[in-house]
N, C-alpha and C. Protein backbone atom coordinates (compact mmCIF):
# COMPACT_ATOMS: atom_id res chain seq x y z
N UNK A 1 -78.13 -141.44 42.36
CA UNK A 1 -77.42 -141.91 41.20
C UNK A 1 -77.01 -143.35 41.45
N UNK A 2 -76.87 -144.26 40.30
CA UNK A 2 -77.10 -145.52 40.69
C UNK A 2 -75.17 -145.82 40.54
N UNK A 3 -74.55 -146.76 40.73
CA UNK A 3 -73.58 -147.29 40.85
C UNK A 3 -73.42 -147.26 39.77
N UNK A 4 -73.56 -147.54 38.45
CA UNK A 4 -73.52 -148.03 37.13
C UNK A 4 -72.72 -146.43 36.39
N UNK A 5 -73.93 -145.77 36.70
CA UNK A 5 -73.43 -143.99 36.22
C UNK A 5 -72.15 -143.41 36.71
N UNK A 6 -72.11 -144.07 38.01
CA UNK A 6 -71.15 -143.31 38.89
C UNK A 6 -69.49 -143.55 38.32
N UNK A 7 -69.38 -144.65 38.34
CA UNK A 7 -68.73 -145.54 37.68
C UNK A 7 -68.13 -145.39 36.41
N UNK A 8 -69.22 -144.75 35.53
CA UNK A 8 -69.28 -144.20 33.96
C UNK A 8 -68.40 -142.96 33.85
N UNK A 9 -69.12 -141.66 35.33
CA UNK A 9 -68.63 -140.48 35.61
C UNK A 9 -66.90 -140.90 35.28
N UNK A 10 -66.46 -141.68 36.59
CA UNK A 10 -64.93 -141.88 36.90
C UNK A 10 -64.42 -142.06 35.62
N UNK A 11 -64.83 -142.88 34.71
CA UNK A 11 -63.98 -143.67 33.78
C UNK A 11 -63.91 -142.27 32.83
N UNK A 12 -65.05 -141.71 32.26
CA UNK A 12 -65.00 -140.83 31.46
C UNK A 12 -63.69 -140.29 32.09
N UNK A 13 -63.36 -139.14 33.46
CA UNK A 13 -62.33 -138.48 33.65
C UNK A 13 -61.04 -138.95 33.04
N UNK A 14 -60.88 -140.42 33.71
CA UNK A 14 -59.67 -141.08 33.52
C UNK A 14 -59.74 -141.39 31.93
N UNK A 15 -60.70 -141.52 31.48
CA UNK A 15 -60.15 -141.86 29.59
C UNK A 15 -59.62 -140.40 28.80
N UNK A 16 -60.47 -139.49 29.36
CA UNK A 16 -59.87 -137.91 28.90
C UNK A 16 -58.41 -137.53 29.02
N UNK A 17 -58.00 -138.15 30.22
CA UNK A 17 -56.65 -137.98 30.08
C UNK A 17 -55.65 -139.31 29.49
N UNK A 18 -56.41 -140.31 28.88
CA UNK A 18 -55.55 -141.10 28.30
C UNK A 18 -55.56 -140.70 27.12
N UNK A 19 -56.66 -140.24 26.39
CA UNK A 19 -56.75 -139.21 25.09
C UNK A 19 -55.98 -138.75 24.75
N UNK A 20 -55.56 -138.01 25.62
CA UNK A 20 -54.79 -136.51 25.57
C UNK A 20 -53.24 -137.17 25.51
N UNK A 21 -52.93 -138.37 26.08
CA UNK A 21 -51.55 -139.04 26.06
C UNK A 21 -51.46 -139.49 24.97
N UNK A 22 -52.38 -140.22 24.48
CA UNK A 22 -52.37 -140.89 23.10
C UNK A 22 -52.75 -139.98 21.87
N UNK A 23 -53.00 -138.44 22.39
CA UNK A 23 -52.85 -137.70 21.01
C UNK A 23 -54.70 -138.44 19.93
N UNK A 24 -55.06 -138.83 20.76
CA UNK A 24 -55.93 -139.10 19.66
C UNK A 24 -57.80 -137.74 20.03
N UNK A 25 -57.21 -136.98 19.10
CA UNK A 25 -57.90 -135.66 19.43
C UNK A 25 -59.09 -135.58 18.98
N UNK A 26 -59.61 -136.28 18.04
CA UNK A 26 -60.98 -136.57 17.89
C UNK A 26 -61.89 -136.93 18.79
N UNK A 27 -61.46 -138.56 19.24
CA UNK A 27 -62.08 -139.15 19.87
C UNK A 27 -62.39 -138.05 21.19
N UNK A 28 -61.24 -137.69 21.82
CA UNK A 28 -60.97 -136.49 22.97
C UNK A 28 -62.02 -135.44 22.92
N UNK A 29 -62.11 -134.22 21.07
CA UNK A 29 -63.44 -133.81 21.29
C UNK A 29 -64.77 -133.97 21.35
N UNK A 30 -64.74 -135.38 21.14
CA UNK A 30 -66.16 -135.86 21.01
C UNK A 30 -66.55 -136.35 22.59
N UNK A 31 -66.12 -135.86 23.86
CA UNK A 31 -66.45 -136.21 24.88
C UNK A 31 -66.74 -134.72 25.67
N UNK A 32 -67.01 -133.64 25.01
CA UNK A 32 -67.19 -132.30 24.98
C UNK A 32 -68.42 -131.99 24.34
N UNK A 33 -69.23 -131.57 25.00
CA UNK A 33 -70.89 -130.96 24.81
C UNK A 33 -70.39 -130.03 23.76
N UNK A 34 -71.07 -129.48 22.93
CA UNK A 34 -71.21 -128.53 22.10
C UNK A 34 -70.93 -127.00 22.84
N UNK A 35 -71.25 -126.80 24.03
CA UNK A 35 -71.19 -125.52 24.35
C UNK A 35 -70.77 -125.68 25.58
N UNK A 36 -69.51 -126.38 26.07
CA UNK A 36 -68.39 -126.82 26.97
C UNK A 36 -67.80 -125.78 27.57
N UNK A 37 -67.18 -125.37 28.60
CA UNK A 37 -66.50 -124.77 28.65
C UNK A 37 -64.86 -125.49 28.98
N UNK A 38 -64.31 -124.78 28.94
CA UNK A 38 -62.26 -125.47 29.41
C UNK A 38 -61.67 -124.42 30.36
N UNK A 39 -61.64 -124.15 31.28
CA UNK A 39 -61.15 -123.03 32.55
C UNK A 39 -60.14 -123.87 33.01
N UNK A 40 -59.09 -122.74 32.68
CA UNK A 40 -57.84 -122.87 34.02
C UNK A 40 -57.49 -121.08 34.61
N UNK A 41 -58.30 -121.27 35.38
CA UNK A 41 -58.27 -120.15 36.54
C UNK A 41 -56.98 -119.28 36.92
N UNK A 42 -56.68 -117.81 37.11
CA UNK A 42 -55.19 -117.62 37.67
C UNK A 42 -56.05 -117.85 39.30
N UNK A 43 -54.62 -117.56 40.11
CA UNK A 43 -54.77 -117.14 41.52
C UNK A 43 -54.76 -116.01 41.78
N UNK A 44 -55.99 -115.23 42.52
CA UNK A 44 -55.82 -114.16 42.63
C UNK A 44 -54.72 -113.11 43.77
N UNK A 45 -54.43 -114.64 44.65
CA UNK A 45 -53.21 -114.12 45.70
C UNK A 45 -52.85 -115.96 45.90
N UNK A 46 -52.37 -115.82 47.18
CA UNK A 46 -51.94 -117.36 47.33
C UNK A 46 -53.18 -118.27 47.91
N UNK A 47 -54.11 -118.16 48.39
CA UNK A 47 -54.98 -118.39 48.27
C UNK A 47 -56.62 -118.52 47.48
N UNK A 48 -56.59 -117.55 46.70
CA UNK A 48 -57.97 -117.42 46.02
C UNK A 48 -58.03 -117.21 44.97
N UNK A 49 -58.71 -118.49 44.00
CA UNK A 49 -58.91 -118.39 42.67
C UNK A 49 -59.49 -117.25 42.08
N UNK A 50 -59.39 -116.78 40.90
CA UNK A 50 -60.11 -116.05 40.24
C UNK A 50 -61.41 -116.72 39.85
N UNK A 51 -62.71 -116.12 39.95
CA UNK A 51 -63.90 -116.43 39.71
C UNK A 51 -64.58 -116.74 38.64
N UNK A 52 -64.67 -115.67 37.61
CA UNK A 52 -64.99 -115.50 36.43
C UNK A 52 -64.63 -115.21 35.38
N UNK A 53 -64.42 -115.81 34.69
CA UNK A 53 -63.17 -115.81 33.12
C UNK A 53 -63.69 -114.72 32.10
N UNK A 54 -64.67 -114.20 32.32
CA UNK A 54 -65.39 -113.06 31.71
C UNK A 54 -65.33 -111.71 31.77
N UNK A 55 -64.76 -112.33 33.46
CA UNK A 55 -64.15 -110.57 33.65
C UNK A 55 -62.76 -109.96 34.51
N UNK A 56 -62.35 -111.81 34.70
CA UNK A 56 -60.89 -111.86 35.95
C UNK A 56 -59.76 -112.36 34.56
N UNK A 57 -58.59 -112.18 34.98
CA UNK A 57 -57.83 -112.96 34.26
C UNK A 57 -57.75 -114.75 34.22
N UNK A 58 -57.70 -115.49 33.23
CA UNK A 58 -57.71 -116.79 33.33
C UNK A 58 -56.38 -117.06 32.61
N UNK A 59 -55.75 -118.42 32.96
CA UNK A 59 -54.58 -119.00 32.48
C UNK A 59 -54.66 -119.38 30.67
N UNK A 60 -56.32 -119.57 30.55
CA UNK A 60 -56.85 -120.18 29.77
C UNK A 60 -58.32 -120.61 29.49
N UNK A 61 -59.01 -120.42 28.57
CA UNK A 61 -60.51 -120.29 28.75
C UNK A 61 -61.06 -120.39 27.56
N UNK A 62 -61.58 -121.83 27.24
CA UNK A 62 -61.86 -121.54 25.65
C UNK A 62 -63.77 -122.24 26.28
N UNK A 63 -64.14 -121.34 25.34
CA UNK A 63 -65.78 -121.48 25.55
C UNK A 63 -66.52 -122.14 24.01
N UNK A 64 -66.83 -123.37 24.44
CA UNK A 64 -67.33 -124.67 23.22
C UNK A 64 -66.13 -125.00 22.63
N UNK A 65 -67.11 -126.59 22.47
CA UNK A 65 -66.30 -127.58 21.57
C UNK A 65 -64.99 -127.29 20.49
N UNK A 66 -66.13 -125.77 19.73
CA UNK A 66 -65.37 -125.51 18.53
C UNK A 66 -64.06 -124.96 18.99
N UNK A 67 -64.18 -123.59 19.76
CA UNK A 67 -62.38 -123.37 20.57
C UNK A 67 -62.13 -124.45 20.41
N UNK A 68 -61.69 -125.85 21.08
CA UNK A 68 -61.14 -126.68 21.51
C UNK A 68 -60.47 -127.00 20.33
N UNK A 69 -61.79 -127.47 19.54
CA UNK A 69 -61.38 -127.68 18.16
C UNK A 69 -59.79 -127.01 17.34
N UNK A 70 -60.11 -125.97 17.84
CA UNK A 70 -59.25 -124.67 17.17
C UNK A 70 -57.82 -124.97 17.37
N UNK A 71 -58.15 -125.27 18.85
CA UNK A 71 -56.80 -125.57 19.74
C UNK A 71 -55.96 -126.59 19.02
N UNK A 72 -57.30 -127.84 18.75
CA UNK A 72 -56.32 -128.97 18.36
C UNK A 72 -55.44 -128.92 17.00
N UNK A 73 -57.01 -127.85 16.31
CA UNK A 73 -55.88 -127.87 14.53
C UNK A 73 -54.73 -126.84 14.94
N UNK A 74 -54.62 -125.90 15.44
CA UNK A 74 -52.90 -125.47 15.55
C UNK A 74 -51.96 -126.18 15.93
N UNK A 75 -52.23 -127.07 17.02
CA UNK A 75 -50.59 -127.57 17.12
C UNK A 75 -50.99 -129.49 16.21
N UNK A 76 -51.78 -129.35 15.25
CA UNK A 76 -51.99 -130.60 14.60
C UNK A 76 -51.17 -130.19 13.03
N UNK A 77 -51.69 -128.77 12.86
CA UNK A 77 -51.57 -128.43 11.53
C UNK A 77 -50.57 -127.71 11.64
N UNK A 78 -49.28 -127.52 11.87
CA UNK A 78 -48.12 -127.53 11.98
C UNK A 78 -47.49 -125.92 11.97
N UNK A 79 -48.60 -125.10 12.14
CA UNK A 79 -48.45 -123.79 12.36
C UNK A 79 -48.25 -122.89 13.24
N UNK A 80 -48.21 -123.69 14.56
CA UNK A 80 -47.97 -123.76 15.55
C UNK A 80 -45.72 -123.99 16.49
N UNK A 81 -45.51 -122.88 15.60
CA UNK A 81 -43.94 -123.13 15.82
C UNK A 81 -43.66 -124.03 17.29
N UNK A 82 -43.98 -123.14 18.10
CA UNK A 82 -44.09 -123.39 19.57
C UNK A 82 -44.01 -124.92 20.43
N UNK A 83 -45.28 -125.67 19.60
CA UNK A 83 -45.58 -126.90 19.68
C UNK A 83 -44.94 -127.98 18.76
N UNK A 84 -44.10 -128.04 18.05
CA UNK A 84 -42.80 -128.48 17.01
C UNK A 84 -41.87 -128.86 17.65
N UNK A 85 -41.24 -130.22 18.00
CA UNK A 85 -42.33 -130.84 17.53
C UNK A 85 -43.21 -130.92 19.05
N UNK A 86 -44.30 -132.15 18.95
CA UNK A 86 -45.17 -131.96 19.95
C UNK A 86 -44.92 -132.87 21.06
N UNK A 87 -44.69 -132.21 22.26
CA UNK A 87 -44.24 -132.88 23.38
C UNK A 87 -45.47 -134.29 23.57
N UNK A 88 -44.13 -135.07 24.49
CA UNK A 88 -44.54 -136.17 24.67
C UNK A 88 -45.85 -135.96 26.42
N UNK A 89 -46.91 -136.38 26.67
CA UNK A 89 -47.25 -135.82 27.77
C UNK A 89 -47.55 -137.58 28.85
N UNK A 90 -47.63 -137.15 30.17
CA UNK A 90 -48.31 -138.53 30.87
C UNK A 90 -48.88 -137.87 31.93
N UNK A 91 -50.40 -138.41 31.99
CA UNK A 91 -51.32 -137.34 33.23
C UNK A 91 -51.61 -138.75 33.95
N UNK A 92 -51.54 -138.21 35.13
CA UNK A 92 -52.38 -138.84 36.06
C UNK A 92 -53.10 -138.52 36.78
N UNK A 93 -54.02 -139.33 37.29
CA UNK A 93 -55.51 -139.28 37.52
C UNK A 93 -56.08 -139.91 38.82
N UNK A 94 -56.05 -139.54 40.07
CA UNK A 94 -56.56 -139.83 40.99
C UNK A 94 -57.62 -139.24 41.86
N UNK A 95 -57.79 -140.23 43.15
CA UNK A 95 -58.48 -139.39 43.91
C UNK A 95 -60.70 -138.88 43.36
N UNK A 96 -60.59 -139.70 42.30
CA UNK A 96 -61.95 -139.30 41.68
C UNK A 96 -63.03 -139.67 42.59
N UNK A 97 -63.77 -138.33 43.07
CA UNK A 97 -64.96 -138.04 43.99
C UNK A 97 -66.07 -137.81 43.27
N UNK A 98 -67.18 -138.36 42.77
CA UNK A 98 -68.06 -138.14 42.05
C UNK A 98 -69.60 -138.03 42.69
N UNK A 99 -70.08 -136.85 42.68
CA UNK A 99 -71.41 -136.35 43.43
C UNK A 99 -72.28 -135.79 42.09
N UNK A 100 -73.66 -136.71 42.38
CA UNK A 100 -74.69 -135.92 41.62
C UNK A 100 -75.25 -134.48 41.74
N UNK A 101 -75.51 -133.62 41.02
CA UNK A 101 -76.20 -132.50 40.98
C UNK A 101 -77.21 -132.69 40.18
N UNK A 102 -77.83 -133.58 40.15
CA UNK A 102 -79.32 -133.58 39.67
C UNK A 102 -79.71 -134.84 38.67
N UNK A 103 -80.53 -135.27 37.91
CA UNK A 103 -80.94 -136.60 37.88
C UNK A 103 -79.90 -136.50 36.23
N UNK A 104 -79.46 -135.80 35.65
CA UNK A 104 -78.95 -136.21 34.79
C UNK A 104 -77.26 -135.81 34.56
N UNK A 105 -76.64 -134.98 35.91
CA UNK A 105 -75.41 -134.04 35.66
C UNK A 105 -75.03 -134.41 37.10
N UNK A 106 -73.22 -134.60 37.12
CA UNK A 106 -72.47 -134.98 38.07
C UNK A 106 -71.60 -134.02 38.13
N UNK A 107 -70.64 -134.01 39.11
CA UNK A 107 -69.43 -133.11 39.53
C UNK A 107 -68.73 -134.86 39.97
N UNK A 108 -67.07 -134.19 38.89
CA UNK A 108 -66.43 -135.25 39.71
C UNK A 108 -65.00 -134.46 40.06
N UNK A 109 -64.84 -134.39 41.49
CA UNK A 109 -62.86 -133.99 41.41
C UNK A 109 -62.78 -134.87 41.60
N UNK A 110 -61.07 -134.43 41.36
CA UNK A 110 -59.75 -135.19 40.92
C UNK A 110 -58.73 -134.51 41.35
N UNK A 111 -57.67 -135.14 41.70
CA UNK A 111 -56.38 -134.67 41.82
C UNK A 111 -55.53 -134.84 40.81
N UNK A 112 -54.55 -134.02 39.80
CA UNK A 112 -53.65 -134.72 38.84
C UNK A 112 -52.32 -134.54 38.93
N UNK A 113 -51.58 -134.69 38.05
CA UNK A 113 -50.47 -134.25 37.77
C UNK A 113 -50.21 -134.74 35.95
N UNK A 114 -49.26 -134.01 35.78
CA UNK A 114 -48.78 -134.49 34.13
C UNK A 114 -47.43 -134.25 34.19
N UNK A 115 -47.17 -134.95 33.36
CA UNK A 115 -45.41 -134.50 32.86
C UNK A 115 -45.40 -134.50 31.34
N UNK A 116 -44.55 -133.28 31.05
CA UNK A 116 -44.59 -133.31 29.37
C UNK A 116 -43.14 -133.05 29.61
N UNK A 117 -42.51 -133.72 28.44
CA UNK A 117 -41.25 -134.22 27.96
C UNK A 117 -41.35 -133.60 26.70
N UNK A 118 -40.12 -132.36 26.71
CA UNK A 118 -40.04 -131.58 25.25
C UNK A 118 -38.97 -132.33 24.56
N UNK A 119 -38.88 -132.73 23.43
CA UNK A 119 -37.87 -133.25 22.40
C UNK A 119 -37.01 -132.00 22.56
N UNK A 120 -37.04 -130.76 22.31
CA UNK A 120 -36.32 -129.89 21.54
C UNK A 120 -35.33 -129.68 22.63
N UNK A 121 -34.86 -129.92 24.17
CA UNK A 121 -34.34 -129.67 24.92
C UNK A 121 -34.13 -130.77 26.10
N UNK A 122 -34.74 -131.79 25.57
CA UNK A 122 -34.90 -132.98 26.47
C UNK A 122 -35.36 -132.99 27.95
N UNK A 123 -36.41 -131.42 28.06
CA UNK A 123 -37.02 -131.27 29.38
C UNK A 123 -37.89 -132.14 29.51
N UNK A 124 -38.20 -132.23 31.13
CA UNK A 124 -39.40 -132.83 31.88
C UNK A 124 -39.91 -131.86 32.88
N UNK A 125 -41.12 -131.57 32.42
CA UNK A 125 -41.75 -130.32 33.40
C UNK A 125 -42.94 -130.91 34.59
N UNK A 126 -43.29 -130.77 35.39
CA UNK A 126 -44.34 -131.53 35.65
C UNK A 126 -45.15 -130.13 36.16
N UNK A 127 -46.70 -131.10 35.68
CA UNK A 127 -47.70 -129.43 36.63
C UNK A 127 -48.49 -130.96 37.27
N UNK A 128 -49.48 -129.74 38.12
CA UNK A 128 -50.47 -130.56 39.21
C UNK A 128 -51.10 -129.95 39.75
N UNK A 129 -52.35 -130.30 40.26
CA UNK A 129 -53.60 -129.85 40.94
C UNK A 129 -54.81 -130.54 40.44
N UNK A 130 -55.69 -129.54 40.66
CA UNK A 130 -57.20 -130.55 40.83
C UNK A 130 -58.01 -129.95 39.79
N UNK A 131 -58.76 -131.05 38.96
CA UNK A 131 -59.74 -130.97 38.64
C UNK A 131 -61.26 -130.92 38.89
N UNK A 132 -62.02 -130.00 38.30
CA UNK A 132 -63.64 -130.54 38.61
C UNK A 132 -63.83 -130.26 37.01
N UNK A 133 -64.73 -131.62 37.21
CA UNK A 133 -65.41 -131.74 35.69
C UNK A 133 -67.08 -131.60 35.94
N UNK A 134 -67.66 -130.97 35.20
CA UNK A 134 -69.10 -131.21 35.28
C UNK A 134 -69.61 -131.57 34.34
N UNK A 135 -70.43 -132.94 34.42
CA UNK A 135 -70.53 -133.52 33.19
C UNK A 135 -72.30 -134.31 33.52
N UNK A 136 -72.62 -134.05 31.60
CA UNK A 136 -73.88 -134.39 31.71
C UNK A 136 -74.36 -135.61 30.90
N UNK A 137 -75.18 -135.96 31.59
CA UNK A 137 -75.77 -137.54 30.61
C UNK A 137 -76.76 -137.24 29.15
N UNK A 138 -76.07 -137.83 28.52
CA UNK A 138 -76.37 -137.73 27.09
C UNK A 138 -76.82 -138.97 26.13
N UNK A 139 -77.94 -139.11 26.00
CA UNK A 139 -78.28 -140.83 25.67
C UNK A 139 -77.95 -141.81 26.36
N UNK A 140 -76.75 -141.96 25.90
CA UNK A 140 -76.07 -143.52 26.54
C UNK A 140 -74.81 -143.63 27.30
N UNK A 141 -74.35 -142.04 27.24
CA UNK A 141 -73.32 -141.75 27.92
C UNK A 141 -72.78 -140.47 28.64
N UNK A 142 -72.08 -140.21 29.31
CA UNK A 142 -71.92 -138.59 30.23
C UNK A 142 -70.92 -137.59 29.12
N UNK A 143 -71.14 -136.64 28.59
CA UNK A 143 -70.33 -135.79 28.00
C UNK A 143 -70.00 -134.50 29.06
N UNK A 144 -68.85 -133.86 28.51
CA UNK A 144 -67.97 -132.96 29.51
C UNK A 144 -68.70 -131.62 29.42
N UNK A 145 -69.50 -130.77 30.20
CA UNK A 145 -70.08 -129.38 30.00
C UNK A 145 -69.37 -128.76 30.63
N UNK A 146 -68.68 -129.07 31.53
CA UNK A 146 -67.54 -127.97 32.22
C UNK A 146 -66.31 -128.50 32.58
N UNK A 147 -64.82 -127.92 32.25
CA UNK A 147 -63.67 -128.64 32.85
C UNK A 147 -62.60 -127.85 33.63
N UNK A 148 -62.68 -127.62 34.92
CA UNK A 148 -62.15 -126.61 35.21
C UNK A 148 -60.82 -126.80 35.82
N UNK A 149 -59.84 -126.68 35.33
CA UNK A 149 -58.52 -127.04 35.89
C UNK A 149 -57.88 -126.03 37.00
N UNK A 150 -57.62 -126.16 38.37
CA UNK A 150 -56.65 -125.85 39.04
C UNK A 150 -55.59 -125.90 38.98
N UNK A 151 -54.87 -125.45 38.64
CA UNK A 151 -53.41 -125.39 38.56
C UNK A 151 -52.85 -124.72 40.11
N UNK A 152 -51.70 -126.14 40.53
CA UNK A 152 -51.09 -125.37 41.61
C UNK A 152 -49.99 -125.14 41.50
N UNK A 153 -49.18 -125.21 40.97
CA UNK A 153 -47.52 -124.78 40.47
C UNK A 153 -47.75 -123.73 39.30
N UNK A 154 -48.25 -122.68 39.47
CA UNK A 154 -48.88 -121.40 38.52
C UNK A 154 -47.97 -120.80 38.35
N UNK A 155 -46.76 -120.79 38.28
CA UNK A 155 -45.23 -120.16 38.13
C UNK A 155 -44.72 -120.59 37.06
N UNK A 156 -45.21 -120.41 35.60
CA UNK A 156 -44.75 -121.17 34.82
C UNK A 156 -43.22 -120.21 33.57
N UNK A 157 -43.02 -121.59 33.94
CA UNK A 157 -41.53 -121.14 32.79
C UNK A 157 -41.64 -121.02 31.39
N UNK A 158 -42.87 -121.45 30.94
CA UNK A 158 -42.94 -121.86 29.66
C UNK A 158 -44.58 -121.74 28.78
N UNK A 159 -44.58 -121.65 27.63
CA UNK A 159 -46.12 -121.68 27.36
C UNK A 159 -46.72 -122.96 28.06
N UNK A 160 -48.17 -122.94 28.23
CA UNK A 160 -48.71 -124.52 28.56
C UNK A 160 -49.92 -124.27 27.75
N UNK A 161 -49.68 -125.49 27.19
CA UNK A 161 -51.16 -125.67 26.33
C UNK A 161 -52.32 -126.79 26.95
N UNK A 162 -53.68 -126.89 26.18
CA UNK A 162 -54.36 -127.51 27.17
C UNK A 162 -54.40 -128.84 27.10
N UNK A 163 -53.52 -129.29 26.39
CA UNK A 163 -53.08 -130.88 26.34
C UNK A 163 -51.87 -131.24 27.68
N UNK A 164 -51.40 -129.90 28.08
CA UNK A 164 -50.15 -130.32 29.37
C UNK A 164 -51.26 -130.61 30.29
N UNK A 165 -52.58 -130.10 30.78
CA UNK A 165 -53.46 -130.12 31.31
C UNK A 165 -54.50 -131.02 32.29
């Protein structure tokens, strides 16, 4: 893989999560293959992820674009009590390791963290862990075919949606 792609890989990660800060959810699904997946894994003890979202429990697991989609019109279209109003979020993005798996598809981890800031109580929550994205080249640019979030603070107090993410 040439320097140029590699490069492309990183930035894509890091713009996904500026997306997601700036709420601008279009642009966000349009960096999602048509038949994407979104995994956030439970732990099956303190060590070992759950495998397969098909047949283990997952935190979260929406399969294609359109889920995603789904996701965004509930807490967009105001039916969504829960998300009312909609927390403020800030992810960060490090640590990006990017390895080819073949002449047109990369794996990149990441390490993150986010903090979402609820209006309704003036909390600050933070989550964190690692990402792997698997992402494939598409004309002129890499779109997201797999996003699999680790979560390591899995003790959660509260709903998390996949924008805390």
């Amino acid at each position: 893989m040439d320097e140029a792609r590699r490069r492309l890989a990183g930035e894509l990660v890091a713009r996904e999560a500026q997306l997601l800060d700036e709420r601008a959810w279009d642009t966000w699904l349009a960096l999602y293959e048509d038949d994407a997946q979104f995994w956030v894994p439970t732990w099956r003890d303190e060590a070992e992820l759950t495998q397969d979202p098909s047949q283990e429990l997952s935190f979260m697991y929406l399969a294609g674009r359109k889920m995603l989609a789904e996701r965004v019109f509930r807490i967009t279209s105001g039916r969504s009590a829960a998300s009312l109003p909609l927390p403020r979020t800030n992810h960060l993005v490090t640590g990006l390791l990017v390895t080819a798996t073949g002449a047109d598809s990369v794996v990149v981890h990441s390490a993150w963290s986010s903090h979402v800031y609820a209006h309704k109580d003036a909390s600050l929550t933070t989550y964190t862990g690692r990402y792997e994205h698997v992402l494939a080249w598409s004309g002129d640019a890499f779109r997201i075919r797999r996003k699999k979030i680790i979560l390591i603070n899995d003790r959660l107090a509260s709903q998390v949606d996949f924008f805390y993410l």
